[in-house]
C-alpha atoms as a PDB file:
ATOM      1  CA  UNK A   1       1.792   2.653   9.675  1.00  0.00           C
ATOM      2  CA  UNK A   2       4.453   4.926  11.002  1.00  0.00           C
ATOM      3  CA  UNK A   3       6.418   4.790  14.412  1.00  0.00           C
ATOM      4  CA  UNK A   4       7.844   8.082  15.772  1.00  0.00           C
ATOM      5  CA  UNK A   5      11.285   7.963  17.506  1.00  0.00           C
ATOM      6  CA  UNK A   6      14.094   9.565  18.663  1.00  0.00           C
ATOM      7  CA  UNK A   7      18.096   9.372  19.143  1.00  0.00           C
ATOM      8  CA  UNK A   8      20.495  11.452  21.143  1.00  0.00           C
ATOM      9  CA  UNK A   9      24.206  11.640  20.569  1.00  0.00           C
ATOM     10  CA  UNK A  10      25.620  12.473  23.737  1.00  0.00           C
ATOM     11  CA  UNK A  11      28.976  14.530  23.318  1.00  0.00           C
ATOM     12  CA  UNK A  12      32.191  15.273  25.324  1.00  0.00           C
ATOM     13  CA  UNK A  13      35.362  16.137  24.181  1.00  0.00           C
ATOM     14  CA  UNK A  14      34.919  15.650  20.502  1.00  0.00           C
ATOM     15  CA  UNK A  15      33.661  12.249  21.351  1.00  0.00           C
ATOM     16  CA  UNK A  16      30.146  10.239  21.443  1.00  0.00           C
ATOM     17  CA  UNK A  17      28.683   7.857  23.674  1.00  0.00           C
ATOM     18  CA  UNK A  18      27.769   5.220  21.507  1.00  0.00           C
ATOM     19  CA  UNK A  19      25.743   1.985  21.741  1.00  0.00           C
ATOM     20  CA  UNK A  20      27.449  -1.241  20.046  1.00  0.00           C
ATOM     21  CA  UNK A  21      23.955  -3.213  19.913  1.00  0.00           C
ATOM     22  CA  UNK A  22      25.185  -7.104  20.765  1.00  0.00           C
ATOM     23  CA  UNK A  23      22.939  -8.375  23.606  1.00  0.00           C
ATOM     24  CA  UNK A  24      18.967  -8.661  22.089  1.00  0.00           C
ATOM     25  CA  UNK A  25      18.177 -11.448  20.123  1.00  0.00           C
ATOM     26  CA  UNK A  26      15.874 -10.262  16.638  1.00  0.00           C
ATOM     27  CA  UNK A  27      17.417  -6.877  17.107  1.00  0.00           C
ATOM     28  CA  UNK A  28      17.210  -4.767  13.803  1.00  0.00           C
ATOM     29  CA  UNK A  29      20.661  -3.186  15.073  1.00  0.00           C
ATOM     30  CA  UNK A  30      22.213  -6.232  15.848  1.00  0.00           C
ATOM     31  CA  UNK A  31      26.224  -5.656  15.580  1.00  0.00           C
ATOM     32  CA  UNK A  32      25.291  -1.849  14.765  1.00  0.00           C
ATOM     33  CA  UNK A  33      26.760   1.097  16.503  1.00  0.00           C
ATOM     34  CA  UNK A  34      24.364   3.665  17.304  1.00  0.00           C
ATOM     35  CA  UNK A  35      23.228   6.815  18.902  1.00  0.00           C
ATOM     36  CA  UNK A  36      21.161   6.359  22.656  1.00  0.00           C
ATOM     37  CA  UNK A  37      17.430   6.238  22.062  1.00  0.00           C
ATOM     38  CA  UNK A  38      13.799   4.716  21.411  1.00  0.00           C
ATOM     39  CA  UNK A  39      10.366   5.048  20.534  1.00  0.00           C
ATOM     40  CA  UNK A  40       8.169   7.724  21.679  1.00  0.00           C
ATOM     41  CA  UNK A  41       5.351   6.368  24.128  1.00  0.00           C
ATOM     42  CA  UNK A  42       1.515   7.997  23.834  1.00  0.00           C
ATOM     43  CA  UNK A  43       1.506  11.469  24.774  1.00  0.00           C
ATOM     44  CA  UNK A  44       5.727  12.020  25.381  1.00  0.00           C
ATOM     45  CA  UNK A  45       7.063  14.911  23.552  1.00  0.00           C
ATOM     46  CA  UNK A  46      10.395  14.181  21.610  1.00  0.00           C
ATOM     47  CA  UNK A  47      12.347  15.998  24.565  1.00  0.00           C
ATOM     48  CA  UNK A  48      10.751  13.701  27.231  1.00  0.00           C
ATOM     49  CA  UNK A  49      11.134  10.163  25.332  1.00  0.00           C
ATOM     50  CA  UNK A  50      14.645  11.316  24.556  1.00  0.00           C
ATOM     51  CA  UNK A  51      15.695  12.457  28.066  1.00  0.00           C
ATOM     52  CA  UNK A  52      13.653   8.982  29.401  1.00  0.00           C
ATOM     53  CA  UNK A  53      15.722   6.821  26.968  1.00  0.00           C
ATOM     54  CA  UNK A  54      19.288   8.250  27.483  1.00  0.00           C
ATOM     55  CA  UNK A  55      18.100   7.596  31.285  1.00  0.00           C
ATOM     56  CA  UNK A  56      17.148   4.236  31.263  1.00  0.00           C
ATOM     57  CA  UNK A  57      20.067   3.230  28.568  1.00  0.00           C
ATOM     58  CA  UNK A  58      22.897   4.643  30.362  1.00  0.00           C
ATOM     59  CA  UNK A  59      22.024   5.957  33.519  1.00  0.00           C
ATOM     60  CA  UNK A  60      22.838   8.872  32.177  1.00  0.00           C
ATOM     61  CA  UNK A  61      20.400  12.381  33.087  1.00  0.00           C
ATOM     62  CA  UNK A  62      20.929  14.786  29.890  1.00  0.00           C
ATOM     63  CA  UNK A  63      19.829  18.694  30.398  1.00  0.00           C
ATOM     64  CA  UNK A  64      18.235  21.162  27.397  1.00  0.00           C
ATOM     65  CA  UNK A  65      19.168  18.377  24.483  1.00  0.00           C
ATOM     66  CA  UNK A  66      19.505  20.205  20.974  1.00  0.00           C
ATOM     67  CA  UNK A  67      17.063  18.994  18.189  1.00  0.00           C
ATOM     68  CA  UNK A  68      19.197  18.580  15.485  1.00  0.00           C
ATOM     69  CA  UNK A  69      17.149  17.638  12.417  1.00  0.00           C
ATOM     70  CA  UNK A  70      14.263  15.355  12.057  1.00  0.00           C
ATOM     71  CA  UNK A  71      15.270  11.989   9.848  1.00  0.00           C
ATOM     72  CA  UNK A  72      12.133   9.751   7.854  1.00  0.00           C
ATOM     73  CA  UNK A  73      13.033   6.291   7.449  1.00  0.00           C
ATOM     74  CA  UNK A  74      10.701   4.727   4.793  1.00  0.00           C
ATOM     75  CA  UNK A  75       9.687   1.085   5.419  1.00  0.00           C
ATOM     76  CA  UNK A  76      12.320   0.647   7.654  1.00  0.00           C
ATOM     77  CA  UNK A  77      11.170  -2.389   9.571  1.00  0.00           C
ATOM     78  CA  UNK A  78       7.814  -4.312   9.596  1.00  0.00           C
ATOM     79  CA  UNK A  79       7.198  -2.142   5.960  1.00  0.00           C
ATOM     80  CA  UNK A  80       6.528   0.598   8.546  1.00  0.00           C
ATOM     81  CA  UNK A  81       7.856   4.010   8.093  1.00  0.00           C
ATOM     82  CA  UNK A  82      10.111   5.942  10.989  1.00  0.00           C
ATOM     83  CA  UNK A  83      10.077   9.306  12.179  1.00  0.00           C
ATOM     84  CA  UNK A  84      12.965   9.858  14.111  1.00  0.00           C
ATOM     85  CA  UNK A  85      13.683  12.932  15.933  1.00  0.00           C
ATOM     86  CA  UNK A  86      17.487  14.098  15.917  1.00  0.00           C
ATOM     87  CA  UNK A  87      19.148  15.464  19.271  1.00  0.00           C
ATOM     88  CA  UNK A  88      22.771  16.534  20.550  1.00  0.00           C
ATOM     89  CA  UNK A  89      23.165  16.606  24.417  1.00  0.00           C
ATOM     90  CA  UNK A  90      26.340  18.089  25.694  1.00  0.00           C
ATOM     91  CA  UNK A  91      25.110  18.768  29.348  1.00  0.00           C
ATOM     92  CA  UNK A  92      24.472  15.678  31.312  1.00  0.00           C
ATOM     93  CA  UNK A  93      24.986  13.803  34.677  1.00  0.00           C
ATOM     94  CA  UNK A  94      25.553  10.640  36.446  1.00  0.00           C
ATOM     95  CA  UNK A  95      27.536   7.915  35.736  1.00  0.00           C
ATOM     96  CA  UNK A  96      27.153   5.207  32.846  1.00  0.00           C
ATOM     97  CA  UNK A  97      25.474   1.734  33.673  1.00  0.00           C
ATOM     98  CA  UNK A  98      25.303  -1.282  32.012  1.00  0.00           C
ATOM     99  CA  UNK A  99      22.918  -1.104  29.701  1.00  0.00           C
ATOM    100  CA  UNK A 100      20.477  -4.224  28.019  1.00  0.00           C
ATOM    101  CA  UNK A 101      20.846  -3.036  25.060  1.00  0.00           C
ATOM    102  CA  UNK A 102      24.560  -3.543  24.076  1.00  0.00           C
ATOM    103  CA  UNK A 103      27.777  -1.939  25.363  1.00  0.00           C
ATOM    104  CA  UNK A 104      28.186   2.011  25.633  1.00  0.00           C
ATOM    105  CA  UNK A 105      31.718   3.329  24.614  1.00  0.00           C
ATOM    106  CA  UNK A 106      32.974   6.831  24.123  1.00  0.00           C
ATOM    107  CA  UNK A 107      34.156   7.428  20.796  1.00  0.00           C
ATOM    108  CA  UNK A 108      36.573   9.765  19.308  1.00  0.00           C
ATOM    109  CA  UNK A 109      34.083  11.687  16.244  1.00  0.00           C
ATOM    110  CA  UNK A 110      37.734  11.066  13.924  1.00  0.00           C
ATOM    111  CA  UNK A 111      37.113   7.374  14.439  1.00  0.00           C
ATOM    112  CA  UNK A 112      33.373   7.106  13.762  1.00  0.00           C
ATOM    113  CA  UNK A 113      33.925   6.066  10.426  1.00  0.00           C
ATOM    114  CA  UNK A 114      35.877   2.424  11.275  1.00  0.00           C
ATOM    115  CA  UNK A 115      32.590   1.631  13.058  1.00  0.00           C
ATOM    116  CA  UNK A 116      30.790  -0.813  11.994  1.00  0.00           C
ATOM    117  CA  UNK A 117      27.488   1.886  11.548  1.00  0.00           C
ATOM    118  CA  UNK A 118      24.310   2.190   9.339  1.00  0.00           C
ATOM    119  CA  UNK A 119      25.342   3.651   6.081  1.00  0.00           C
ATOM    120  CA  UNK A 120      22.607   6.329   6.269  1.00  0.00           C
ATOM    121  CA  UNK A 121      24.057   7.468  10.002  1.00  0.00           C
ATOM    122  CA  UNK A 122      27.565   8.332   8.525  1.00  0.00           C
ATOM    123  CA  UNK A 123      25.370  10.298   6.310  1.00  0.00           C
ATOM    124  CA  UNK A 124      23.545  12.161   8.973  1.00  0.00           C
ATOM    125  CA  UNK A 125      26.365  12.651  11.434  1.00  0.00           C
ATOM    126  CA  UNK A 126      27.695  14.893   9.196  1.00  0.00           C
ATOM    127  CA  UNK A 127      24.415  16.267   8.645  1.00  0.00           C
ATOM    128  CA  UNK A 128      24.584  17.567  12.603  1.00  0.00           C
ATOM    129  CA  UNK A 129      27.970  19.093  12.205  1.00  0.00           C
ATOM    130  CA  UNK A 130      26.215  21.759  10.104  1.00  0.00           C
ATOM    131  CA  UNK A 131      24.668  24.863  12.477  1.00  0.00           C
ATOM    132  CA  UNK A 132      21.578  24.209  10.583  1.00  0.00           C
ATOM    133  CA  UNK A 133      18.096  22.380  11.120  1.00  0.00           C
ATOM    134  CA  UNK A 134      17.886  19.695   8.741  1.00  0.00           C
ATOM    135  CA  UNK A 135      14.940  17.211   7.418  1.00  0.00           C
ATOM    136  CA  UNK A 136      16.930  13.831   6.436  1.00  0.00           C
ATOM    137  CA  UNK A 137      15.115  11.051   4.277  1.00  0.00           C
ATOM    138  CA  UNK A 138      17.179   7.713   4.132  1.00  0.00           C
ATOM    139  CA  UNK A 139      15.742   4.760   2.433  1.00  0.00           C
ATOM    140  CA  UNK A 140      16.927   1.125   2.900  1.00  0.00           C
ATOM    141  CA  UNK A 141      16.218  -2.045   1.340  1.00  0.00           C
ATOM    142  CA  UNK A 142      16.933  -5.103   3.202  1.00  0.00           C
ATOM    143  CA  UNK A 143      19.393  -3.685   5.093  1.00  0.00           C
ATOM    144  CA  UNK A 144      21.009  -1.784   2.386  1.00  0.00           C
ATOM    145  CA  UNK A 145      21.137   2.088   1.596  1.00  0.00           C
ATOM    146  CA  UNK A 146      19.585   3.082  -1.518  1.00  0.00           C
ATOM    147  CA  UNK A 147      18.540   6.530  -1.123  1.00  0.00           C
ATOM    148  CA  UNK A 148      19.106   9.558   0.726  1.00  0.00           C
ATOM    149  CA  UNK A 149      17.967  13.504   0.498  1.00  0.00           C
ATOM    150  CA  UNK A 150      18.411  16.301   3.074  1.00  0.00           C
ATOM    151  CA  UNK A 151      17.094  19.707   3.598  1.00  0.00           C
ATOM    152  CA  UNK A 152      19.137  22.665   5.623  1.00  0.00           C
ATOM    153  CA  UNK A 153      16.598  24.907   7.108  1.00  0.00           C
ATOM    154  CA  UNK A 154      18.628  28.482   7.538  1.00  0.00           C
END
C-alpha cells in the first residue's frame, strides 16, 4: 500500500513558513515542525494538491511552485509506504489564517536546526539548497531515523 503526497516550503527572506503540528489528536506529527502540505486526492497532479493544501492550511495562494526532489518514505505509518513530492514556492499571496492543523510561523533557515523537526527533514532541507533534482529515501522505525540515501539528478 503506498500513499502519494506532497509538501511545500514556502520562502521569504531566507525564511520558511512552517507548521508546528499541536492541535490534532493521533497526529503522526504531533509536536513536529513541518513544511505546508497533504495527500494527493484521485486524479490531482502534485502541483494542484500542493497549491490546494498551502490554500486551505494557510490561506495562503502560491504561484509556479518548484519541484524540488521527490522523497520515499518506507512504512512510514500504517506499514504503508509514502511518496512525497518536494516543492519550494517563493511567489505567493494573501494573508496567513489560522490554520487546524497547528500554528504557522516564519522561520529564519539559520534557526531551522533548534526546531524540534523529523530527523530525515534536516536531512532533506539541505537536500533543496542544492540546484539539483534529487530522489530522497528516508527510513524510520518507530519514530526513529535509521536510514537515508539521495540521488542528485544533474
Amino acid at each position: 500500500m503506498m500513499k502519494l503526497s506532497t509538501i511545500c516550503y514556502i520562502e521569504r527572506e531566507n525564511q520558511y513558513l512552517m507548521l508546528h503540528r499541536i492541535k490534532k489528536a493521533n497526529d503522526v506529527h504531533h509536536g513536529k515542525w513541518i513544511g505546508l502540505g497533504g495527500k494527493m486526492e484521485p486524479g490531482e497532479t502534485p502541483e494542484e494538491c500542493i497549491i490546494r493544501e498551502v490554500r486551505e492550511e494557510s490561506g495562503l495562494s502560491i504561484h509556479a511552485p518548484t519541484l524540488k526532489g521527490i522523497l520515499t518514505f518506507p512504512r512510514f505509518k500504517d506499514e504503508e509506504d509514502w511518496y512525497v513530492f518536494l516543492f519550494v514556492a517563493r511567489n505567493f499571496s494573501g494573508e496567513i489564517t489560522d490554520s487546524s492543523e497547528g500554528v504557522l510561523q516564519w522561520v529564519d533557515k539559520g534557526e531551522l536546526e533548534n526546531l524540534n523537526l523529523w530527523e530525515g527533514d534536516r536531512l532533506f532541507l539541505r537536500w533543496m539548497e542544492q540546484d539539483h533534482f534529487f530522489s530522497g529515501k528516508i527510513t524510520y522505525e518507530k519514530g526513529n531515523l535509521i536510514d537515508s540515501s539521495v540521488i542528485f539528478h544533474l
